[in-house]
C-alpha atoms as a PDB file:
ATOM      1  CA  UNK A   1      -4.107   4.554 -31.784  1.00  0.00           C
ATOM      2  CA  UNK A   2      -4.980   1.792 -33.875  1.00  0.00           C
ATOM      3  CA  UNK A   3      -2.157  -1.180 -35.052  1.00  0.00           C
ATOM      4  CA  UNK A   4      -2.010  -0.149 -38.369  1.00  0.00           C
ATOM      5  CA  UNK A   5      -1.471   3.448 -37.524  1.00  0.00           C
ATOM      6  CA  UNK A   6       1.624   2.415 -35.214  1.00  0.00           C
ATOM      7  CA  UNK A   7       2.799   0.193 -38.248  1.00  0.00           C
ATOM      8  CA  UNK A   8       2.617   3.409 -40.320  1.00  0.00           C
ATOM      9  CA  UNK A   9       5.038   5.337 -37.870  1.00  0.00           C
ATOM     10  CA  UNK A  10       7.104   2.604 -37.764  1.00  0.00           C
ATOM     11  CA  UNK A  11       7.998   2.420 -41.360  1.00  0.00           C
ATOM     12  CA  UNK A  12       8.473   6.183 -41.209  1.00  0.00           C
ATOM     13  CA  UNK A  13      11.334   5.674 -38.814  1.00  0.00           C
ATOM     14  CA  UNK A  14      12.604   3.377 -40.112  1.00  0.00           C
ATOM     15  CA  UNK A  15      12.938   4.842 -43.509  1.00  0.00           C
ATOM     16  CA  UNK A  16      14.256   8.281 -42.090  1.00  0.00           C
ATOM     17  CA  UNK A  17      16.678   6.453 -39.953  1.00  0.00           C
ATOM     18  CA  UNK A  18      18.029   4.508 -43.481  1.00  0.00           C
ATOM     19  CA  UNK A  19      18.194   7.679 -45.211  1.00  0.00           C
ATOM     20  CA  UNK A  20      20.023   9.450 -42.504  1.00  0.00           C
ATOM     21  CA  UNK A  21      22.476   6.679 -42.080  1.00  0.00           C
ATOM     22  CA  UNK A  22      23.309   6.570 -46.188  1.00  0.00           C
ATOM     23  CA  UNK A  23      23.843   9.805 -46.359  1.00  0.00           C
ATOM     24  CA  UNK A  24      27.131   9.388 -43.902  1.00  0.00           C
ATOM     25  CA  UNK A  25      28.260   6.454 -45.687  1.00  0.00           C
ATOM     26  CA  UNK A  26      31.346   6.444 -48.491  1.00  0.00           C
ATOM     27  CA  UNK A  27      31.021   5.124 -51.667  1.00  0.00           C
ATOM     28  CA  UNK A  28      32.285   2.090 -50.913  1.00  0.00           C
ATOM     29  CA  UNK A  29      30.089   1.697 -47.925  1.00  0.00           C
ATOM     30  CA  UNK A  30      26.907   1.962 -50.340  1.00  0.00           C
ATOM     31  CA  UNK A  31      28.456  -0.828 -52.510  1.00  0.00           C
ATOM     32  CA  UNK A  32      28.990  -3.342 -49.480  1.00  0.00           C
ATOM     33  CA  UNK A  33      25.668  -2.413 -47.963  1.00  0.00           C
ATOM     34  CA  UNK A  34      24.003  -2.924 -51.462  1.00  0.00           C
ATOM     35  CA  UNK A  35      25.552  -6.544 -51.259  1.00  0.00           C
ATOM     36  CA  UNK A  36      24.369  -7.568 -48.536  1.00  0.00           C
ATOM     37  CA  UNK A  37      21.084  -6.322 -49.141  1.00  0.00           C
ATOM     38  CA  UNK A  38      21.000  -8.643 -52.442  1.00  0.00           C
ATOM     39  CA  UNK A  39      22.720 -11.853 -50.097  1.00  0.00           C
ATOM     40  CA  UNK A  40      18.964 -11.248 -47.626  1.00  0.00           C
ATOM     41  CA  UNK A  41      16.959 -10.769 -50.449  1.00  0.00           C
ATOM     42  CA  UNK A  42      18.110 -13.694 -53.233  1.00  0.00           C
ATOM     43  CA  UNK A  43      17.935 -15.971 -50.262  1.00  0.00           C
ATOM     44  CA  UNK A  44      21.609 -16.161 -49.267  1.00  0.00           C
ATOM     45  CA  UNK A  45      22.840 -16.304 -45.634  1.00  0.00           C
ATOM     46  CA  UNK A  46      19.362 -16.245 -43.833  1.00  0.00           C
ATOM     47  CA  UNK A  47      17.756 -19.013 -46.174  1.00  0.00           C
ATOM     48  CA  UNK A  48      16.742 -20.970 -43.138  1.00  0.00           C
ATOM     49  CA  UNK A  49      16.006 -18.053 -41.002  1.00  0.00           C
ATOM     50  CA  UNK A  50      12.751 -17.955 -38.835  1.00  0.00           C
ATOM     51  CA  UNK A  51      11.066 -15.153 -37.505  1.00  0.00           C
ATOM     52  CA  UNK A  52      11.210 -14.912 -33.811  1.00  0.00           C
ATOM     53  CA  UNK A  53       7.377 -12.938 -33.607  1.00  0.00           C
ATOM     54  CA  UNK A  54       4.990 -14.909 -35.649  1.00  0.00           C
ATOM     55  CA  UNK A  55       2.222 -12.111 -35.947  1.00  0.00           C
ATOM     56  CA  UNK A  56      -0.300 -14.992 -36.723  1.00  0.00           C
ATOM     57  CA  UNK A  57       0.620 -17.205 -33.315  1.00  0.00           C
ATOM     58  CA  UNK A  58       0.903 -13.551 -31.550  1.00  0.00           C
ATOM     59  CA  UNK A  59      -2.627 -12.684 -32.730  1.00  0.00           C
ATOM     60  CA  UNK A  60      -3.930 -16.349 -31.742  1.00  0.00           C
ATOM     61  CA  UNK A  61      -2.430 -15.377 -28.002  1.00  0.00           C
ATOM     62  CA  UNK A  62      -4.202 -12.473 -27.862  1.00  0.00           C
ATOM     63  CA  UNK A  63      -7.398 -13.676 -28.965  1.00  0.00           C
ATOM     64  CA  UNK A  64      -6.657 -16.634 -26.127  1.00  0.00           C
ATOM     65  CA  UNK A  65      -5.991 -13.937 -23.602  1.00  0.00           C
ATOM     66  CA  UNK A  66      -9.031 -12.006 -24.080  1.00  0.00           C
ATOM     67  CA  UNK A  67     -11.092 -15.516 -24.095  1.00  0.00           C
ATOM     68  CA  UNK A  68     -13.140 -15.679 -20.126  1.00  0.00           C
ATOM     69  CA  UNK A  69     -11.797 -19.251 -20.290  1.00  0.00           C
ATOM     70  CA  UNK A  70      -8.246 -18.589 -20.247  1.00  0.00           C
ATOM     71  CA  UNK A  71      -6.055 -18.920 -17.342  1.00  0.00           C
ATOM     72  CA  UNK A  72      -3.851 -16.104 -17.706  1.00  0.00           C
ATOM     73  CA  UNK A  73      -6.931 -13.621 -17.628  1.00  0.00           C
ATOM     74  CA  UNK A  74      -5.518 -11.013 -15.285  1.00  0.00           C
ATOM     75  CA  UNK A  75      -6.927  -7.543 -13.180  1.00  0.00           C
ATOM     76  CA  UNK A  76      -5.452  -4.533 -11.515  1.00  0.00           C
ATOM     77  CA  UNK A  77      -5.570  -6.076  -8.292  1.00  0.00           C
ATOM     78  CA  UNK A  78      -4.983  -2.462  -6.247  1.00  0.00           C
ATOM     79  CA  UNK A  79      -6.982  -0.588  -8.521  1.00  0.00           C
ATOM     80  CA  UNK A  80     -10.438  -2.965  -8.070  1.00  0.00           C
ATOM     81  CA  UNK A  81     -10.086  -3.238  -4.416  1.00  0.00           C
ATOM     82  CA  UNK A  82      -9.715   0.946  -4.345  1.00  0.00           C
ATOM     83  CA  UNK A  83     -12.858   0.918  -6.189  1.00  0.00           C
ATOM     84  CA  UNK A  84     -14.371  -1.728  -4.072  1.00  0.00           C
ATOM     85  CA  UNK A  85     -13.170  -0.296  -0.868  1.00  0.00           C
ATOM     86  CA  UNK A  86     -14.467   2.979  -1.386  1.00  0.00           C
ATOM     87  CA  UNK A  87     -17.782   2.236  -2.507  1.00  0.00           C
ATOM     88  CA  UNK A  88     -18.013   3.111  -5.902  1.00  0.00           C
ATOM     89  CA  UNK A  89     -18.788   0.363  -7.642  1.00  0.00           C
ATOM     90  CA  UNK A  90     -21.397   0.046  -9.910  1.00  0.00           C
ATOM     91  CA  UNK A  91     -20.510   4.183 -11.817  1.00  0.00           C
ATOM     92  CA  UNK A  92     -20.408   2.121 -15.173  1.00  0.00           C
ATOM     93  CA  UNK A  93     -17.772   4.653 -17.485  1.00  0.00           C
ATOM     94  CA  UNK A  94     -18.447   7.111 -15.037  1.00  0.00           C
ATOM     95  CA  UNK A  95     -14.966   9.636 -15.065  1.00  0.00           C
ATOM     96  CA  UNK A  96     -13.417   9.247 -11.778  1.00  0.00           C
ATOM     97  CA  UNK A  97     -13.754  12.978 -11.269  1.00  0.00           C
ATOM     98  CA  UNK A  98     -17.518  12.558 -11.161  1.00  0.00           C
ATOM     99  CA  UNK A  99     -16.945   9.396  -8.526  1.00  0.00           C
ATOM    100  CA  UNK A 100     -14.930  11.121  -6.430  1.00  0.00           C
ATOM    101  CA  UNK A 101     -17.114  14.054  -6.482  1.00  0.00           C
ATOM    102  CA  UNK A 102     -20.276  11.550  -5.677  1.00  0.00           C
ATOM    103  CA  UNK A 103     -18.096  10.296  -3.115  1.00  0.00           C
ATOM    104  CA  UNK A 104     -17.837  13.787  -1.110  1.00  0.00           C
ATOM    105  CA  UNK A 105     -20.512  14.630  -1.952  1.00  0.00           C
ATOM    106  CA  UNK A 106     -21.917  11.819   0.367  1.00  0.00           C
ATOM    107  CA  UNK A 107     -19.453  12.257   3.250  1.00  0.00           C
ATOM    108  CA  UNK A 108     -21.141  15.858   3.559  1.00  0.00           C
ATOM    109  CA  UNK A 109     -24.464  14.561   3.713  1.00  0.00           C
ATOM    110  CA  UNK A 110     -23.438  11.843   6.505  1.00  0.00           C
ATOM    111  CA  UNK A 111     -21.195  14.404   8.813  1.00  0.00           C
ATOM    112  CA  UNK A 112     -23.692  16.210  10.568  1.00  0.00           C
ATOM    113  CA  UNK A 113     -25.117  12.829  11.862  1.00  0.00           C
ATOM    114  CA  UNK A 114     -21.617  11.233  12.361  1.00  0.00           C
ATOM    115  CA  UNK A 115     -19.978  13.902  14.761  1.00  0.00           C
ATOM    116  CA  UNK A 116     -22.860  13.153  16.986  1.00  0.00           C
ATOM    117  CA  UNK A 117     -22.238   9.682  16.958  1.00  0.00           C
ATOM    118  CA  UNK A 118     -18.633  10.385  17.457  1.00  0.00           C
ATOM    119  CA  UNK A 119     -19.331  13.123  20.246  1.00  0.00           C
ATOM    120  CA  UNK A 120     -21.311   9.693  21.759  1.00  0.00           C
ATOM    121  CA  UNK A 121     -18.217   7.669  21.602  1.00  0.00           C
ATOM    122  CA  UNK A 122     -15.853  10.511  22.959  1.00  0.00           C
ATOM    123  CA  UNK A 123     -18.472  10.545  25.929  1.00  0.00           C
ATOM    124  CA  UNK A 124     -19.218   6.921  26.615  1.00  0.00           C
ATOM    125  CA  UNK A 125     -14.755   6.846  26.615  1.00  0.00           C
ATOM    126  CA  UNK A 126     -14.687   9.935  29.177  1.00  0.00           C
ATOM    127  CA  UNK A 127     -17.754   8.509  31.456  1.00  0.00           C
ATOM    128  CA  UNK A 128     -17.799   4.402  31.430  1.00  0.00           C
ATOM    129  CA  UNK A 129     -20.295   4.315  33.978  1.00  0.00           C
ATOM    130  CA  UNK A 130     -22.717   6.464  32.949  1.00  0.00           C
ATOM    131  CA  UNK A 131     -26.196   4.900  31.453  1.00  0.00           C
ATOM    132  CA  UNK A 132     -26.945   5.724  27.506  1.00  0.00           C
ATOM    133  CA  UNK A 133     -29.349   8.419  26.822  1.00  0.00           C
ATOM    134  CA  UNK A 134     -32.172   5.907  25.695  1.00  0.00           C
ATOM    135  CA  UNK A 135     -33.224   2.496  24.750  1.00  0.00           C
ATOM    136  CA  UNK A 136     -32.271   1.670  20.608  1.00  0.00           C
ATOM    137  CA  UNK A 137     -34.078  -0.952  18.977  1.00  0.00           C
ATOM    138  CA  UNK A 138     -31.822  -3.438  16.656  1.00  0.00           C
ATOM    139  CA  UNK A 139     -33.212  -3.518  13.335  1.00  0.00           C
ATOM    140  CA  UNK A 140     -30.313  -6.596  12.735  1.00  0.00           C
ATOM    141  CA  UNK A 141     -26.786  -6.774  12.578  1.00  0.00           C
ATOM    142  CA  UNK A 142     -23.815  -6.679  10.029  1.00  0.00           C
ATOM    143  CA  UNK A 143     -20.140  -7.482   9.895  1.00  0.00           C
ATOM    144  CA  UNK A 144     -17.598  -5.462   8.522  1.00  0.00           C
ATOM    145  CA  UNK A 145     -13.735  -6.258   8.719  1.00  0.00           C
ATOM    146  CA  UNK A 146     -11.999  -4.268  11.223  1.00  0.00           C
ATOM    147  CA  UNK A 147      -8.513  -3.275  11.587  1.00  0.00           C
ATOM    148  CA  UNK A 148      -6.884  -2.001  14.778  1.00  0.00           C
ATOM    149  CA  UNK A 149      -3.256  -1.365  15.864  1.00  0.00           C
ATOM    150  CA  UNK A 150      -2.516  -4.950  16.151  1.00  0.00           C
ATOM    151  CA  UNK A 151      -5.109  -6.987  14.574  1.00  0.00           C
ATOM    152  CA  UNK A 152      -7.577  -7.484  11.938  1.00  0.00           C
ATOM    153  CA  UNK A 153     -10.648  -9.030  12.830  1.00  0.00           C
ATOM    154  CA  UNK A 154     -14.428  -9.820  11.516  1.00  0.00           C
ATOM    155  CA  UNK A 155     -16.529  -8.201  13.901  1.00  0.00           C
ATOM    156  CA  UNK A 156     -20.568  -7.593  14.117  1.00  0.00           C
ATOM    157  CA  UNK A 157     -22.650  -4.850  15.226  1.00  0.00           C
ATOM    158  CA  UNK A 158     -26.002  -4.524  16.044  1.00  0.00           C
ATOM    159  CA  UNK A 159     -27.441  -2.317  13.043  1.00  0.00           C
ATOM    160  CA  UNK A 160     -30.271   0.378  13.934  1.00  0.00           C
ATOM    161  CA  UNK A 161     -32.199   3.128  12.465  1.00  0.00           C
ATOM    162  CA  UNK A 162     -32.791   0.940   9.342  1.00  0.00           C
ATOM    163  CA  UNK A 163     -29.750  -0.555   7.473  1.00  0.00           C
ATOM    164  CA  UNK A 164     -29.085   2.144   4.941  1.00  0.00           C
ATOM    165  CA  UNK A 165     -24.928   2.686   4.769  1.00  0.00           C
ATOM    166  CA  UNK A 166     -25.646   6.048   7.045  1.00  0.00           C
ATOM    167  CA  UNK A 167     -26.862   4.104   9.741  1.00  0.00           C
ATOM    168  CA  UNK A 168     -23.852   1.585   9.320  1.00  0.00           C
ATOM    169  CA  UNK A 169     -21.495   4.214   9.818  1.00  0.00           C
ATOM    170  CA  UNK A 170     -22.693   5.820  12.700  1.00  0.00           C
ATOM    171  CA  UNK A 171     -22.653   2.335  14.398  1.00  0.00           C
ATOM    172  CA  UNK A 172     -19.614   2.403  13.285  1.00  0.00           C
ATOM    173  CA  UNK A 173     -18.531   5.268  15.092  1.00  0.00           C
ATOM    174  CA  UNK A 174     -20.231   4.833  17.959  1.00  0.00           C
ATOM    175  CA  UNK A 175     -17.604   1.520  18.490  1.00  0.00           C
ATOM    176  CA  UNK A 176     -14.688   3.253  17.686  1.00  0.00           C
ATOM    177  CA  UNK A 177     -14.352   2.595  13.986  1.00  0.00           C
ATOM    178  CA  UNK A 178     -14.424   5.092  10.956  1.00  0.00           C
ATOM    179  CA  UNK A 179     -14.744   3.210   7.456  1.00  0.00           C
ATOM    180  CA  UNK A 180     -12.915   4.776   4.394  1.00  0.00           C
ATOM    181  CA  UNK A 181     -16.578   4.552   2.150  1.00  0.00           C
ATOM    182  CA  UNK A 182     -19.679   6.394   3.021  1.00  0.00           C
ATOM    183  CA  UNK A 183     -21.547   4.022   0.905  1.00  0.00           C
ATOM    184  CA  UNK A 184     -20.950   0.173   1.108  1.00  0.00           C
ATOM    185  CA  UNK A 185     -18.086   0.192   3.396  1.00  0.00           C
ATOM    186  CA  UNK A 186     -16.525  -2.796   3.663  1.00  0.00           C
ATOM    187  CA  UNK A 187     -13.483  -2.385   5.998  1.00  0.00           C
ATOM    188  CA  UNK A 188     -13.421   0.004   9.037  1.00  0.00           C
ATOM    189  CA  UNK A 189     -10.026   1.421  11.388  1.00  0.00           C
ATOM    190  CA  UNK A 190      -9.955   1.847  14.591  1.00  0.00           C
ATOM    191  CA  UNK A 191      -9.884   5.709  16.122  1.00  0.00           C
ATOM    192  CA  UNK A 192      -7.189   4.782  18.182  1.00  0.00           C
ATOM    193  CA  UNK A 193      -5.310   4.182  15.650  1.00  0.00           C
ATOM    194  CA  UNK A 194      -6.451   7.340  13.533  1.00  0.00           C
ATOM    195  CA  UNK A 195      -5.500   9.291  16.662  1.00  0.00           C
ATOM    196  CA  UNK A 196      -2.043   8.090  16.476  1.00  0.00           C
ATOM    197  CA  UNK A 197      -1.266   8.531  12.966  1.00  0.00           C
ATOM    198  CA  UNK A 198      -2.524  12.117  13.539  1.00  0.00           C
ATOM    199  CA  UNK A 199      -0.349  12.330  16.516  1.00  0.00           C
ATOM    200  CA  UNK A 200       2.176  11.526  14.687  1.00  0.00           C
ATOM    201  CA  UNK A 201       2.179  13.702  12.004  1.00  0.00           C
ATOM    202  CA  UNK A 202       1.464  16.590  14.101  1.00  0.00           C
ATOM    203  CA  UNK A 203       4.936  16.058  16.042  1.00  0.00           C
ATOM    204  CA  UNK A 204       6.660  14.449  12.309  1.00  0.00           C
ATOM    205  CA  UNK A 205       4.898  16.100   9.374  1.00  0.00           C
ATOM    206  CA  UNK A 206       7.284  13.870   7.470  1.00  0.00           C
ATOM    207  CA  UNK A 207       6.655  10.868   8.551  1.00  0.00           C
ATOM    208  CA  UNK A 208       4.186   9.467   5.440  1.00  0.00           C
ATOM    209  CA  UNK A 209       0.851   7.824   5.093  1.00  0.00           C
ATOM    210  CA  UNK A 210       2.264   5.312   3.077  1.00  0.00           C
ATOM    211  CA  UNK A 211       4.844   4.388   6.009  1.00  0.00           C
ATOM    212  CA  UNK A 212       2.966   4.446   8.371  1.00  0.00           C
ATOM    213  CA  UNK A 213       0.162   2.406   6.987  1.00  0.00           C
ATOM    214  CA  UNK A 214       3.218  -0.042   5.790  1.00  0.00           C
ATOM    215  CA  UNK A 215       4.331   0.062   9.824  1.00  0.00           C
ATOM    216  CA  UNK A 216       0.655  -1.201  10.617  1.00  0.00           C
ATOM    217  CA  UNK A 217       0.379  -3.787   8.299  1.00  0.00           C
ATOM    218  CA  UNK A 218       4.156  -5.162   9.994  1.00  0.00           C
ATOM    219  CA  UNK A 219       2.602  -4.889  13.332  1.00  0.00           C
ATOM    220  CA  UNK A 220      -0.631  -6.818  12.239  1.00  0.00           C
ATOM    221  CA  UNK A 221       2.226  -9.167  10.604  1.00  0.00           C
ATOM    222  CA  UNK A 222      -0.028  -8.971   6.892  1.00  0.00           C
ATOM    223  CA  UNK A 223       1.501  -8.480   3.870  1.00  0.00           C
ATOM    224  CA  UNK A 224       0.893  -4.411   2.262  1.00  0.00           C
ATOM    225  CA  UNK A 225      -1.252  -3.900  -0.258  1.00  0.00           C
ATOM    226  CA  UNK A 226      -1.563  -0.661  -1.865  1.00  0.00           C
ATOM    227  CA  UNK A 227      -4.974   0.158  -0.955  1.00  0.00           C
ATOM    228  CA  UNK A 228      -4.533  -0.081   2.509  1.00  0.00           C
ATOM    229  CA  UNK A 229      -2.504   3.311   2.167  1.00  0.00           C
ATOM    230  CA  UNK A 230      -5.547   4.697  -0.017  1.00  0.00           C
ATOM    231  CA  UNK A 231      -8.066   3.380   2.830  1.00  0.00           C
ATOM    232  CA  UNK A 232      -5.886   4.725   6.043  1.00  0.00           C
ATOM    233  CA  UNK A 233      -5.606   8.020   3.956  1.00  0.00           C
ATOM    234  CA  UNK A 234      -9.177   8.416   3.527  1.00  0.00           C
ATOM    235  CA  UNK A 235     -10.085   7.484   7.046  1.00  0.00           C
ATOM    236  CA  UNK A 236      -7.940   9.799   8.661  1.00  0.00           C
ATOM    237  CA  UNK A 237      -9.289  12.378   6.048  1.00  0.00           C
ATOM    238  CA  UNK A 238     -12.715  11.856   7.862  1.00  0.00           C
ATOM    239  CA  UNK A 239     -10.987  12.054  11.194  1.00  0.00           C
ATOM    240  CA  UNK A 240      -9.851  15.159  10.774  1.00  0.00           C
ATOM    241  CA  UNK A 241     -13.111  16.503   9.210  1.00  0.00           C
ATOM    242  CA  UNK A 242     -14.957  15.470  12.641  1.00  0.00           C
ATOM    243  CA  UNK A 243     -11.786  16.991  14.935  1.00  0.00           C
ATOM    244  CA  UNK A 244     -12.749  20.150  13.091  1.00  0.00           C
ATOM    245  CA  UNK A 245     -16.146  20.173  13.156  1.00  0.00           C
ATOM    246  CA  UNK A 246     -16.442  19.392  17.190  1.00  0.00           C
ATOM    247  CA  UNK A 247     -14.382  21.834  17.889  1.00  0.00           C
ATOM    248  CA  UNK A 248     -16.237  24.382  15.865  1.00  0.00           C
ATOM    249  CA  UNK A 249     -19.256  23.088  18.072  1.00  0.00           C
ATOM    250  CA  UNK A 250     -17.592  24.117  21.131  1.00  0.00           C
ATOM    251  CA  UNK A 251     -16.139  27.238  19.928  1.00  0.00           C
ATOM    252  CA  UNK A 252     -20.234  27.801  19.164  1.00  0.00           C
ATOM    253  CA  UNK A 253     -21.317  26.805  22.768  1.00  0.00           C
ATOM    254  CA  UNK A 254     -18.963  28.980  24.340  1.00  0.00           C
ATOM    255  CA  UNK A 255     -19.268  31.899  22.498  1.00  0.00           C
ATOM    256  CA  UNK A 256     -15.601  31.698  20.635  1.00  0.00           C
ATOM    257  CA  UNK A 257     -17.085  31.701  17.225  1.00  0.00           C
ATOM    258  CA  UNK A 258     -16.539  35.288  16.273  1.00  0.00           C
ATOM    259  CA  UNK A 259     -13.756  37.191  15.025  1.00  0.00           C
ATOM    260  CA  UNK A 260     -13.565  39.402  18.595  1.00  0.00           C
ATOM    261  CA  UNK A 261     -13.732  36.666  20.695  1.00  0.00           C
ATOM    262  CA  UNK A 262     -11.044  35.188  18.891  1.00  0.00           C
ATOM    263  CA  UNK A 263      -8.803  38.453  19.200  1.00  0.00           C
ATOM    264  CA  UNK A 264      -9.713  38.388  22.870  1.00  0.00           C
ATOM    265  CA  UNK A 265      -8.414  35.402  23.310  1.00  0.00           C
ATOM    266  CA  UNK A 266      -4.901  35.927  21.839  1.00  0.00           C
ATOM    267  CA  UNK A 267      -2.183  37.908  23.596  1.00  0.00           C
ATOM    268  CA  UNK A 268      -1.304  41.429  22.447  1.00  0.00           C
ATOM    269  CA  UNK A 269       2.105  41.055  20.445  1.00  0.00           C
ATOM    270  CA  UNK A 270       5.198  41.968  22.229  1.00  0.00           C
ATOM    271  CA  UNK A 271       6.774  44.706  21.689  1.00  0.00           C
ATOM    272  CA  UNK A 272       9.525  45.296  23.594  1.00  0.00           C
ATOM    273  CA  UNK A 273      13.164  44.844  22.417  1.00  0.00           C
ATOM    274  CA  UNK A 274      15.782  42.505  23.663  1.00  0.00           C
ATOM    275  CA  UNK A 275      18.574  44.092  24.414  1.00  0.00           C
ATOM    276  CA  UNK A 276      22.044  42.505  22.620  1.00  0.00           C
ATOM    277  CA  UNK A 277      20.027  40.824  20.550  1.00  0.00           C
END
């Protein structure tokens, strides 16, 4: 809505309002309102008054605020770092709909290869000793922020299988991080502490994202931000995706897949009464 349109519904309101307030006034009322109208208009008691908003100096504000030279130029703080968090950057007016579409749309193509890379890091946890299943070759390295339960660290990682963002992620993985963006990612959170949240919630289902990411940030003594909830949400959104989708695996392997093996596996209902009950 444009500023002259606003001015237009103003003076609307303002008229309606002066009509609806004469019409309760006496006679007399008109008269002494009608003088003091005159007194404001010849001049009389607000002779030397100012205006408090000077729609010229306002205007010249505005046109200094909008100048890239000013110092009061200002940003949604929470809402770029979202944006930058999660990887989708660069959408131009893109609707958000179609980013966050693009945006799971991208975590399906990368699950497949990042439950095996998180079945590797379940295995190399369970069996310390045991030698990797082959040689990789390092293509470089990147670093990546990386938050655990009680600190927040730069770390690197040795990058392979090129240096596309897939390949970043499984490395990810594979070290016991998930990152909140399957494309750019520039902060990653630990499992462990993925594993407690969900622990958590299983035994609490009240207990909030929002709390508990503002618990973490105490324990990590750093100030919240709003987009750390966003980022913990999201990562423990993946999580959950790659609980469910290794134990759909096993179910697979041992044979638990189908609807009979699945009523098999249950116990008859009871049906006998309790008596004095």
């Amino acid at each position: 809505m444009t500023v002259a349109k606003l001015a237009e519904l103003s003076e609307r309101n303002k008229a309606r309002e002066k009509a609806e307030m004469e019409e309760k006034l006496t006679n007399a009322q008109r008269e002494e309102l009608n003088n003091v109208q005159q007194q404001v208009a010849g001049g009389g008691i607000f002779e030397d008054w100012e205006p408090l908003y000077d729609r010229t100096m306002n205007d010249d504000l505005e046109c200094n605020s909008n100048s890239s030279d000013s110092d009061d130029e200002w940003e949604d703080d929470d809402e770029v770092a979202v944006v930058d968090e999660l990887g989708l950057r660069g959408t131009g007016g893109a609707e958000w709909e179609d980013r966050l579409r693009s945006h799971q749309d991208a975590w399906g193509d990368q699950i497949p290869t990042l439950i095996n890379a998180y079945l590797a890091f379940l295995d190399a946890n369970t069996h310390p000793d045991s030698e990797p299943a082959g040689p990789e070759i390092s293509t470089g390295q990147f670093k990546i922020r990386c938050i655990s339960l009680w600190r927040e660290e730069t770390k690197s990682f040795p990058l392979h299988n090129g240096n596309s963002s897939v390949a970043v992620n499984v490395t990810l993985i594979q070290n016991g991080f998930i990152a909140p963006s399957p494309t750019r990612p520039t902060v990653a959170i630990s499992v462990k502490l993925l594993e407690l949240l969900a622990t958590v919630q299983k035994r609490c289902p009240s207990i909030s994202v929002q709390g508990m990411a503002r618990s973490f940030c105490d324990l990590r003594n750093v100030p919240f931000k709003n987009y750390f909830r966003t980022q913990l949400s999201t990562a423990l959104d993946v999580y959950y995706v790659l609980q469910r989708e290794c134990q759909q695996r096993l179910h697979k392997i041992l044979g638990l897949d189908s609807l009979e093996a699945k009523l098999k596996a249950r116990c008859p209902p009871c049906t006998n009464k309790v008596t004095r009950k």
